[in-house]
C-alpha atoms as a PDB file:
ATOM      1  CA  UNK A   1      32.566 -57.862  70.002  1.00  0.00           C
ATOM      2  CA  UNK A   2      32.720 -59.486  66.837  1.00  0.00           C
ATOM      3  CA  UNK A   3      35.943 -60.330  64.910  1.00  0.00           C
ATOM      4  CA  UNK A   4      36.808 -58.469  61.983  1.00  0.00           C
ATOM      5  CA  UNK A   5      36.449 -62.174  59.833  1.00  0.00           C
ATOM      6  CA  UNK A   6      32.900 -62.401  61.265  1.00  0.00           C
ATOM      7  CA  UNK A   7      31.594 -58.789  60.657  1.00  0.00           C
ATOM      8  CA  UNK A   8      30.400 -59.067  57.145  1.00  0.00           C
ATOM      9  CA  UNK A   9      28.747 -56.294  54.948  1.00  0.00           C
ATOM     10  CA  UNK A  10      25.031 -57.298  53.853  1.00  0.00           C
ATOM     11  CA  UNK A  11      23.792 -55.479  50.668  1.00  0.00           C
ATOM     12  CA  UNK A  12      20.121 -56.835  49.313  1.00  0.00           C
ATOM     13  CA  UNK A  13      21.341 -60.414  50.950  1.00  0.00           C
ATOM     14  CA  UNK A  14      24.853 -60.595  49.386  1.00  0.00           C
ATOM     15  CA  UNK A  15      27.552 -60.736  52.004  1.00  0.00           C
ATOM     16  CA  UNK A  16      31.196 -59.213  51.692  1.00  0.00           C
ATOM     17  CA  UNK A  17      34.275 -59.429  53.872  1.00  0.00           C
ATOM     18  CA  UNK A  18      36.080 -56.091  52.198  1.00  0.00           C
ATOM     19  CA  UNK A  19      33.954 -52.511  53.095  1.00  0.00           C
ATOM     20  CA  UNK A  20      36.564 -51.383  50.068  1.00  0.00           C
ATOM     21  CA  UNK A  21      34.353 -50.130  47.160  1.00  0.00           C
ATOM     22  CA  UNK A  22      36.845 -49.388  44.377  1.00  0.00           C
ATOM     23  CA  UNK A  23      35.512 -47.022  41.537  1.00  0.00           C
ATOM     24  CA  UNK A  24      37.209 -47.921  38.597  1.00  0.00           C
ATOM     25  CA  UNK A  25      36.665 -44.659  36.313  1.00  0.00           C
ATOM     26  CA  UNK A  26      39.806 -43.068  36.750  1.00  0.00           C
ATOM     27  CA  UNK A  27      42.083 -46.078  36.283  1.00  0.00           C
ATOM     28  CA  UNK A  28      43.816 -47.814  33.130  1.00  0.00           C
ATOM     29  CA  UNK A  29      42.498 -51.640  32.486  1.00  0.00           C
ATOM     30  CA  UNK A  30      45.925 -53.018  33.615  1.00  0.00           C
ATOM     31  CA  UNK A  31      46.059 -51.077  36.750  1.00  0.00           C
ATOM     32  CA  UNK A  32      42.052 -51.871  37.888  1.00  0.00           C
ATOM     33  CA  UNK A  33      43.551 -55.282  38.117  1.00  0.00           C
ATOM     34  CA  UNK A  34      46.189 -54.459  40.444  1.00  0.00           C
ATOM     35  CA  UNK A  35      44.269 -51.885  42.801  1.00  0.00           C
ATOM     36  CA  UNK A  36      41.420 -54.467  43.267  1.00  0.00           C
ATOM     37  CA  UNK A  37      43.946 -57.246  44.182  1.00  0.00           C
ATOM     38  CA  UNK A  38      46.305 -54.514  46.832  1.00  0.00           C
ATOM     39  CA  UNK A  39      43.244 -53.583  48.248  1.00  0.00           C
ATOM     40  CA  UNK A  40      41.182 -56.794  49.029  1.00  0.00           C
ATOM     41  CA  UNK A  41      38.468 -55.359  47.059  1.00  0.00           C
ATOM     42  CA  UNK A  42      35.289 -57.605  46.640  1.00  0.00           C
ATOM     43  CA  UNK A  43      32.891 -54.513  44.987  1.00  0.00           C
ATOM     44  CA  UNK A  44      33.792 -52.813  41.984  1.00  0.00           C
ATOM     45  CA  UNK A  45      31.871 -50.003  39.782  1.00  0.00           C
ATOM     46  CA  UNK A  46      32.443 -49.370  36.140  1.00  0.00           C
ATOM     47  CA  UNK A  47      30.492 -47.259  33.777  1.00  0.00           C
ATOM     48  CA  UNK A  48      28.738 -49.251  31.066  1.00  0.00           C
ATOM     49  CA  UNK A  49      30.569 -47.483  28.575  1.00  0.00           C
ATOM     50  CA  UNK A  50      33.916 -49.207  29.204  1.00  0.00           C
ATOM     51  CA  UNK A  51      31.628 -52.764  29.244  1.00  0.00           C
ATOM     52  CA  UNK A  52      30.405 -52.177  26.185  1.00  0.00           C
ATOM     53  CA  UNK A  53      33.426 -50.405  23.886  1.00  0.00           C
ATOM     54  CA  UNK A  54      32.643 -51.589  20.783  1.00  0.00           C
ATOM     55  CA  UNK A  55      35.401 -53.946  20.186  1.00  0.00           C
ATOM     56  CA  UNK A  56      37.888 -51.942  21.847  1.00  0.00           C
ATOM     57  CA  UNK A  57      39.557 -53.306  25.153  1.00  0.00           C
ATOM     58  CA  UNK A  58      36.444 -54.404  27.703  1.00  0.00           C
ATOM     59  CA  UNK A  59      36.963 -54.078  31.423  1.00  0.00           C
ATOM     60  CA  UNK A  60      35.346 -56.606  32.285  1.00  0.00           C
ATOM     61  CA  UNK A  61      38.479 -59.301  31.214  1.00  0.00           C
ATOM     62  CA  UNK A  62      40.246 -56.985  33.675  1.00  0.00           C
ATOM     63  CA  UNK A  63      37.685 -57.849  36.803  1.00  0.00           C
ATOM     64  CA  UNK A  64      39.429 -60.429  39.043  1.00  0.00           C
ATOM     65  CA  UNK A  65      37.121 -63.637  39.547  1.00  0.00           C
ATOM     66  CA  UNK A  66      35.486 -63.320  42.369  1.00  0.00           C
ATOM     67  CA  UNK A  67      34.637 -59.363  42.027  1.00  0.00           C
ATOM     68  CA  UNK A  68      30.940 -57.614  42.220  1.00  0.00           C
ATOM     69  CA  UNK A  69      30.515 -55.915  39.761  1.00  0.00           C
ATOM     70  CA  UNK A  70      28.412 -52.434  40.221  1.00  0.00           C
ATOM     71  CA  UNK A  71      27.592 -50.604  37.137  1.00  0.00           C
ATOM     72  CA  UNK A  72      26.724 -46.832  37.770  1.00  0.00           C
ATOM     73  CA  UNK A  73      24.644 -45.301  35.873  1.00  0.00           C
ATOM     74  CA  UNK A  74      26.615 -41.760  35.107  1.00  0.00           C
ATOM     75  CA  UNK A  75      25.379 -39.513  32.474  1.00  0.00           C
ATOM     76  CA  UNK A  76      21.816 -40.361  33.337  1.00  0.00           C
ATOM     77  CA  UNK A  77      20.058 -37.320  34.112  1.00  0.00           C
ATOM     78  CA  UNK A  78      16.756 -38.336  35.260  1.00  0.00           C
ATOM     79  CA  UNK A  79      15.049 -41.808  36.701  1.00  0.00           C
ATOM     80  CA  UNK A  80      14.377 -43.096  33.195  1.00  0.00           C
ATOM     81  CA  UNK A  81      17.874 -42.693  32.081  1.00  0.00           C
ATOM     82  CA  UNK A  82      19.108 -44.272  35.030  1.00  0.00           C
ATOM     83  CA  UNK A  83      16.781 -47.281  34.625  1.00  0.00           C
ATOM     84  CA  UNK A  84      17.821 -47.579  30.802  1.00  0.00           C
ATOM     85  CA  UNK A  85      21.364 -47.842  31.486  1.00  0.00           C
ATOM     86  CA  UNK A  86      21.015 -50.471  34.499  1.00  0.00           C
ATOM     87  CA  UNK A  87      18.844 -52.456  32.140  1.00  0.00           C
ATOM     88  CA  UNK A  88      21.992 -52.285  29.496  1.00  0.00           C
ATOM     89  CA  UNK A  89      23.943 -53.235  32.079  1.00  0.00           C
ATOM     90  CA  UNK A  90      22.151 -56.012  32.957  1.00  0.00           C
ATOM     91  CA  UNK A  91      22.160 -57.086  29.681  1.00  0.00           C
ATOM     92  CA  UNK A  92      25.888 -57.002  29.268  1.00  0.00           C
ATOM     93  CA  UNK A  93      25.946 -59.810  32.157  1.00  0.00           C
ATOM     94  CA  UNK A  94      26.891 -56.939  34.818  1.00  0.00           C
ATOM     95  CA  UNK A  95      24.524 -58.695  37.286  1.00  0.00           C
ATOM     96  CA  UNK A  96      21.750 -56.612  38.770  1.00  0.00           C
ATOM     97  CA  UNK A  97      23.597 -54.426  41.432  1.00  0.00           C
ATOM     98  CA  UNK A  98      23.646 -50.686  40.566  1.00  0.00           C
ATOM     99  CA  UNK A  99      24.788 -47.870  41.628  1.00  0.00           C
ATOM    100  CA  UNK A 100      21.995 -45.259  40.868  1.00  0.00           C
ATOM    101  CA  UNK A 101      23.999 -41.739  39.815  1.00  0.00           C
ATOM    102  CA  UNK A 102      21.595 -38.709  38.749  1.00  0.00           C
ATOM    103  CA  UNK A 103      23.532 -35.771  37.833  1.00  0.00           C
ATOM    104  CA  UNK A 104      21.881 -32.714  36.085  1.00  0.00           C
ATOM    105  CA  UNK A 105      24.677 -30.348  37.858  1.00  0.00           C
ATOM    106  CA  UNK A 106      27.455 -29.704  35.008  1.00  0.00           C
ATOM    107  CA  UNK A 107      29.489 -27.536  37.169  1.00  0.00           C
ATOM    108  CA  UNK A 108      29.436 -29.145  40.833  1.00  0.00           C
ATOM    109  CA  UNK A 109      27.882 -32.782  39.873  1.00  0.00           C
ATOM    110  CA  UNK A 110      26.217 -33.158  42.015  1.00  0.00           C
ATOM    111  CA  UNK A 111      23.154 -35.465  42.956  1.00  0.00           C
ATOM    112  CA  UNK A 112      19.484 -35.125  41.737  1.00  0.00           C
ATOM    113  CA  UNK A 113      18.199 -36.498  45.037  1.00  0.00           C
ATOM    114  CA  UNK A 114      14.329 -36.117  43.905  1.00  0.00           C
ATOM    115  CA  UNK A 115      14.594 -37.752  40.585  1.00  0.00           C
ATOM    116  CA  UNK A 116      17.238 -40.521  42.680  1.00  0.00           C
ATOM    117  CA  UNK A 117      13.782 -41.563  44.690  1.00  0.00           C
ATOM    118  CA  UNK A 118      12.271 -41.867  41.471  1.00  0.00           C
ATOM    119  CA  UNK A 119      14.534 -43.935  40.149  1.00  0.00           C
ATOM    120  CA  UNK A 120      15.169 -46.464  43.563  1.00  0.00           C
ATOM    121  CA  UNK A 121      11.665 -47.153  43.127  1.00  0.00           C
ATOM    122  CA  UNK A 122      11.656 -47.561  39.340  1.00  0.00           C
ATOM    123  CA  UNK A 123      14.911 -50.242  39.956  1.00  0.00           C
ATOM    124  CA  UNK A 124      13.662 -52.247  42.691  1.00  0.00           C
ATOM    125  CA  UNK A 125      10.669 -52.855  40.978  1.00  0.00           C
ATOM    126  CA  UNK A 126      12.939 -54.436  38.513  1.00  0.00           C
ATOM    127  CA  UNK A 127      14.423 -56.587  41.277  1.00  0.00           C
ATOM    128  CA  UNK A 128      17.943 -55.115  41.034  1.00  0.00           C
ATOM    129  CA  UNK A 129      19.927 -54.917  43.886  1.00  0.00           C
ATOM    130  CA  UNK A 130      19.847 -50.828  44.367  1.00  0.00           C
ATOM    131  CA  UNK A 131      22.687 -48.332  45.573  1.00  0.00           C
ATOM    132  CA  UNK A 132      21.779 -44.876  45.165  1.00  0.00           C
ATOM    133  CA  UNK A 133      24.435 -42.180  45.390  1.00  0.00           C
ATOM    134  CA  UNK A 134      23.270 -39.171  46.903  1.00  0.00           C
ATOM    135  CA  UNK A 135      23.333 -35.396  49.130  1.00  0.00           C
ATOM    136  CA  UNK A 136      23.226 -36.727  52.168  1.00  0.00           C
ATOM    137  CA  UNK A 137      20.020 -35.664  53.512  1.00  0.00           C
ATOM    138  CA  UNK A 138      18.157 -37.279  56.292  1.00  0.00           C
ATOM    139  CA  UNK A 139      14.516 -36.868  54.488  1.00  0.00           C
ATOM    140  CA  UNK A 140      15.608 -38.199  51.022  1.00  0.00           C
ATOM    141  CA  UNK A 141      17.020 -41.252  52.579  1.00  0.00           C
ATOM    142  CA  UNK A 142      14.412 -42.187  54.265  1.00  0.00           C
ATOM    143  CA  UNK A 143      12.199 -41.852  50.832  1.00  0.00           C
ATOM    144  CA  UNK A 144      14.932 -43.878  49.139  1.00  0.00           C
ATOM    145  CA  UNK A 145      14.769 -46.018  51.885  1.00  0.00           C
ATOM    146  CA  UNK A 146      11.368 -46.480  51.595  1.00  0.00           C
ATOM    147  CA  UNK A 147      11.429 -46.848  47.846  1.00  0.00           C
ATOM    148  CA  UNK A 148      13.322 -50.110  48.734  1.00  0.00           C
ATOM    149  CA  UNK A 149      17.057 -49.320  48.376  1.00  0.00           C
ATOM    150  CA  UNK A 150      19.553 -51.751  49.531  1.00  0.00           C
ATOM    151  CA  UNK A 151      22.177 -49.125  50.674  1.00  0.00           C
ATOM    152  CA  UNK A 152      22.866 -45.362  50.746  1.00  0.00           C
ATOM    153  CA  UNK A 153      25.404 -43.755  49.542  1.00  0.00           C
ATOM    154  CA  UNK A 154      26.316 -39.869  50.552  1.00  0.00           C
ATOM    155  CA  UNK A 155      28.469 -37.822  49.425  1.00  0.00           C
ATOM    156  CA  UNK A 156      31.626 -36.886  51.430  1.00  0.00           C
ATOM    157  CA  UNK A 157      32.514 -33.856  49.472  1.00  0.00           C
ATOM    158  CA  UNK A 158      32.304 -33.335  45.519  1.00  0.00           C
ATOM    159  CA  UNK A 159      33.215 -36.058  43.247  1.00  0.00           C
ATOM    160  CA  UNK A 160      36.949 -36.148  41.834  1.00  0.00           C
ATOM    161  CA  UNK A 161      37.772 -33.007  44.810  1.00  0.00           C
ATOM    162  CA  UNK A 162      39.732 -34.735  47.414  1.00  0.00           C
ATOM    163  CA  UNK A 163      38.536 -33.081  49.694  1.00  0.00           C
ATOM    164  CA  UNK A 164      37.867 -35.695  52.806  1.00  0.00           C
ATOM    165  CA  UNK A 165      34.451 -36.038  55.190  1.00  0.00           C
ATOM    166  CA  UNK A 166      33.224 -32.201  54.621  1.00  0.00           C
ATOM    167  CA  UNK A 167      29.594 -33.852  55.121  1.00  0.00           C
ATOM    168  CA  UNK A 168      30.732 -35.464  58.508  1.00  0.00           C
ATOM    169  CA  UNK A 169      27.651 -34.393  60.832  1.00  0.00           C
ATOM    170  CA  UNK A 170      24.966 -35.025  58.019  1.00  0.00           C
ATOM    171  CA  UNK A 171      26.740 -38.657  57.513  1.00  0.00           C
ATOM    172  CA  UNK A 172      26.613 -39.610  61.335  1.00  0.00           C
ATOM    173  CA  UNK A 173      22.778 -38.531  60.618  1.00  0.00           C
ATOM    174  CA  UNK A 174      22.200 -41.104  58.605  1.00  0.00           C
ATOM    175  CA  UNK A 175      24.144 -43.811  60.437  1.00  0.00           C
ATOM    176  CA  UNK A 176      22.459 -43.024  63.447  1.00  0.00           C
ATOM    177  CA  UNK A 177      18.523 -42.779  61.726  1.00  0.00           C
ATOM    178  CA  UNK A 178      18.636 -45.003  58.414  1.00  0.00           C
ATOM    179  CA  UNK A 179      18.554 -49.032  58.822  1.00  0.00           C
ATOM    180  CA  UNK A 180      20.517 -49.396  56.050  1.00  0.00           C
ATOM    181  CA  UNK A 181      24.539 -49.719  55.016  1.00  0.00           C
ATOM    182  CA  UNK A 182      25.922 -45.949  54.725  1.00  0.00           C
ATOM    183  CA  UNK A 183      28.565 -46.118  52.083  1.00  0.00           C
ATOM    184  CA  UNK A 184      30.269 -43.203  52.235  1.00  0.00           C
ATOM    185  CA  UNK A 185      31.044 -41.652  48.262  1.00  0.00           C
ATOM    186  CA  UNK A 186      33.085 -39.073  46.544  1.00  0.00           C
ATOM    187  CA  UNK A 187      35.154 -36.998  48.127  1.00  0.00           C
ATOM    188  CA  UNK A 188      37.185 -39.157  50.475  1.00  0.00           C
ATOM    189  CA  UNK A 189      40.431 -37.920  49.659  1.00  0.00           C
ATOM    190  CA  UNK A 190      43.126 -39.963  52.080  1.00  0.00           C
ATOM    191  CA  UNK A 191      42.959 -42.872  54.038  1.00  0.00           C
ATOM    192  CA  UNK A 192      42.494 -41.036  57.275  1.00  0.00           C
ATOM    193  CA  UNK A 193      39.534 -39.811  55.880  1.00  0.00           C
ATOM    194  CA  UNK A 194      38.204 -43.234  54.922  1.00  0.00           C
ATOM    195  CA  UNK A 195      39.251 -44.529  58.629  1.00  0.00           C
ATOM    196  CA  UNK A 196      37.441 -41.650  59.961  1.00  0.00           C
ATOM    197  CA  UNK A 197      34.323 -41.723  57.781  1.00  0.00           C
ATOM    198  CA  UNK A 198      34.347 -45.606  59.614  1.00  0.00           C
ATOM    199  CA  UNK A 199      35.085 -45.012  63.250  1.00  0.00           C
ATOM    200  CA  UNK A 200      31.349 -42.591  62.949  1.00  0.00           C
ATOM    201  CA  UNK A 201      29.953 -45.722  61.776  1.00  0.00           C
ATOM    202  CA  UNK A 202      29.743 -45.656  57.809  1.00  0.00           C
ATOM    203  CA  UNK A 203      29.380 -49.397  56.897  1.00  0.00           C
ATOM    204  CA  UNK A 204      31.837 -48.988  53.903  1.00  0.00           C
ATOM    205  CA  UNK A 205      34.023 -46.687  51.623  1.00  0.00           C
ATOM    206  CA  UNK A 206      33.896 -46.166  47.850  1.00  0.00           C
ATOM    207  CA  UNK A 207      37.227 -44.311  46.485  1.00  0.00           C
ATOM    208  CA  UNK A 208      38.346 -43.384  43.447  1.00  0.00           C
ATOM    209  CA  UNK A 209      40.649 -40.232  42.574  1.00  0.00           C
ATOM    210  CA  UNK A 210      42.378 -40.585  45.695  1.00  0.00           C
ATOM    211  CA  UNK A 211      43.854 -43.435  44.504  1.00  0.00           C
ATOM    212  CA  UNK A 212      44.202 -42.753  41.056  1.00  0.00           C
ATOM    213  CA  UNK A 213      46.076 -39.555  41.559  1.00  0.00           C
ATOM    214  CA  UNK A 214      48.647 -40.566  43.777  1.00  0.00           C
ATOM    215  CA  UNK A 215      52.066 -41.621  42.904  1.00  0.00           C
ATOM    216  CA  UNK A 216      51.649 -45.173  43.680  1.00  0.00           C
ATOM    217  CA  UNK A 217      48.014 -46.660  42.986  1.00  0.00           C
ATOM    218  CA  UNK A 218      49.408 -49.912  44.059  1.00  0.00           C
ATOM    219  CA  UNK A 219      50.134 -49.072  47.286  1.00  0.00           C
ATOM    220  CA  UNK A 220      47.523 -46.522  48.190  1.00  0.00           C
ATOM    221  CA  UNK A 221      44.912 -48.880  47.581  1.00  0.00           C
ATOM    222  CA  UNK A 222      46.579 -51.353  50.377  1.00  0.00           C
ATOM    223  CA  UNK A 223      46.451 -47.885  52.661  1.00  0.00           C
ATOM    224  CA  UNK A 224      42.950 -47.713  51.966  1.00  0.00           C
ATOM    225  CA  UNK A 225      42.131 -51.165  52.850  1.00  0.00           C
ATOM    226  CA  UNK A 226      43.813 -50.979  56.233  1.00  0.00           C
ATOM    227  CA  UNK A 227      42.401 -47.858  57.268  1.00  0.00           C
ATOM    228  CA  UNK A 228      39.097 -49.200  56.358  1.00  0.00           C
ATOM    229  CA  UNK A 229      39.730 -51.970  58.564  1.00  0.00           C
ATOM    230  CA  UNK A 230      41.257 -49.982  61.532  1.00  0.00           C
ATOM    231  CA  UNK A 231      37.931 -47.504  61.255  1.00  0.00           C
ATOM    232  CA  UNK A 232      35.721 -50.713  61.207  1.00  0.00           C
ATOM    233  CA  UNK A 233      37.782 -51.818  64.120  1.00  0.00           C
ATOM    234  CA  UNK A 234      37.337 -48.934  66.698  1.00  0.00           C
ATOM    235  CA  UNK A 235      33.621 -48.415  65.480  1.00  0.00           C
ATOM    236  CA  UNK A 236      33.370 -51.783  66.465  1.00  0.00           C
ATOM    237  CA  UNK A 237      35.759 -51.546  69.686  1.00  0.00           C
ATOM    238  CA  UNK A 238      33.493 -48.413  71.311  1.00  0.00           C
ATOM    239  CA  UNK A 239      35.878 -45.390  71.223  1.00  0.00           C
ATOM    240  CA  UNK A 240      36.618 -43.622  74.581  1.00  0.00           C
ATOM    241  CA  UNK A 241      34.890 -40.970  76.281  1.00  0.00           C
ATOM    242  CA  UNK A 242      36.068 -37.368  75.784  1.00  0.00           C
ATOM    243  CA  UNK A 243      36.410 -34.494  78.061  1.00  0.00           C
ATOM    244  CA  UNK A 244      35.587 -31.352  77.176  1.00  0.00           C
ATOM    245  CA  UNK A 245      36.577 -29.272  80.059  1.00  0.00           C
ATOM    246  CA  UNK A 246      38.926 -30.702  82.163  1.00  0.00           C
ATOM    247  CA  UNK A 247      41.809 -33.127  82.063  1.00  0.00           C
ATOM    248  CA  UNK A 248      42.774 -36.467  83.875  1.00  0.00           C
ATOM    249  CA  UNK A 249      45.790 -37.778  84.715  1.00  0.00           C
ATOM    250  CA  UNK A 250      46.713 -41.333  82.903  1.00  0.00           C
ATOM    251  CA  UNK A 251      48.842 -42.577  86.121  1.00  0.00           C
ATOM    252  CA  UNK A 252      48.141 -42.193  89.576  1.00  0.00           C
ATOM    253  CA  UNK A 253      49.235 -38.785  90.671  1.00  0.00           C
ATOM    254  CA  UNK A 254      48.894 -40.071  94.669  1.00  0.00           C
ATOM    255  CA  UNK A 255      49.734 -42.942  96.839  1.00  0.00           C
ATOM    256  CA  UNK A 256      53.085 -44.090  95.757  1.00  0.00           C
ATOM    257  CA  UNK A 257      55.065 -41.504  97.709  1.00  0.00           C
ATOM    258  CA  UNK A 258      53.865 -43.450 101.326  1.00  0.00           C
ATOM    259  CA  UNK A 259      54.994 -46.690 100.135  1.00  0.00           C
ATOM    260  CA  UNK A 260      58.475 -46.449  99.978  1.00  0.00           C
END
């Protein structure tokens, strides 16, 4: 079994110790700073429009050294949006790793999986570095897959909800049938949820809200990062067998009674 300092995440060639994603939406500039550094976080999205703010406060002085940075691409609502606002990204010296977000759904935001193939294909052409957030849905990642993405990215449960691994069976789909990193997005509410999400076999966890909405960022993102690493652990470690219809005793239940 490999050690935990050995087993490295590859996206598109680039290798990372942390399977922490942080999404840094929700968070003030100072505290992005501090999250990132609790957690051990190597990967970070940020929307463009905090890169670019027009001579207001730029996130990207807050970055640590070191950090990934992975522009999204929210507000795009179709593949030529998306590619427009990686290109700007690009531009701003955000590197060429993107997170491809197509959202046309006002009420439930979520994905555009068709127009999210589209735009994977559109990107990689482009030779960025491609992470498309999406329904998780065996078909469309295989077409995403095939449109050259470097990772895939389902959807636990709605963005901003909380709401933990709702999407559990259709993730473990995807682990089990797609050669690519799962990254499992949105949703993940707690850091049993993240651990969980890992022990199935998800290469890596984005979180957001769950952090920013609890009463100490700080520490929450630490939680996160060791319940990453304790899911990535057992994956790793094979879990035990369970019964479904009978039990078995832990300790011999026989034998010791004719040795004294």
């Amino acid at each position: 079994m490999k050690k935990l300092n050995e087993d490295l995440l590859d996206i598109g060639g680039r290798k990372f110790r942390s399977r922490f994603i942080l999404g840094s939406g929700k968070f003030s500039l100072e505290m992005t700073r501090t999250v990132i550094e609790n957690g051990g976080v190597e990967m970070a999205t940020l929307a463009v429009r905090r890169a670019n703010a027009g001579g207001m406060e730029n996130i990207l002085d807050y970055m640590p050294h070191g950090v990934t940075l992975l522009p999204n691409t929210s507000g795009a609502r179709d593949a030529g949006e998306a590619v427009r606002i990686a290109e700007l990204a690009r531009e701003l010296g955000c590197g060429d790793f993107v997170k491809v977000e197509i959202i046309r759904d006002s009420k439930y935001l979520l994905p555009d999986n068709t127009e999210t193939v589209k735009a994977v294909g559109l990107l990689k052409a482009r030779d960025f570095i491609v992470m498309p957030y999406m329904m998780p849905d065996l078909s469309a990642a295989r077409d995403m897959e095939n449109a050259g993405a470097d990772a895939i990215m389902p959807l636990g449960a709605p963005i901003g909800s909380n709401k933990g691994l709702l999407t559990r069976d259709f993730i473990k789909i995807l682990v089990e049938e797609i050669d690519l990193p799962i990254i499992v997005d949105a949703g993940i509410g707690r850091p049993s949820q993240a651990c969980e999400a890992m022990e199935i076999g998800a290469a890596a966890i984005m979180a957001n809200t769950a952090i920013a909405t609890s009463k100490d960022p700080a520490a929450m993102s630490r939680a996160f990062k060791m319940a990453i690493e304790a899911g990535r652990l057992a994956y790793l470690s094979g879990p035990g067998r369970v019964l479904e219809h009978r039990a078995e005793a832990s300790s011999p239940l026989t034998g010791f009674l004719e040795d004294r």
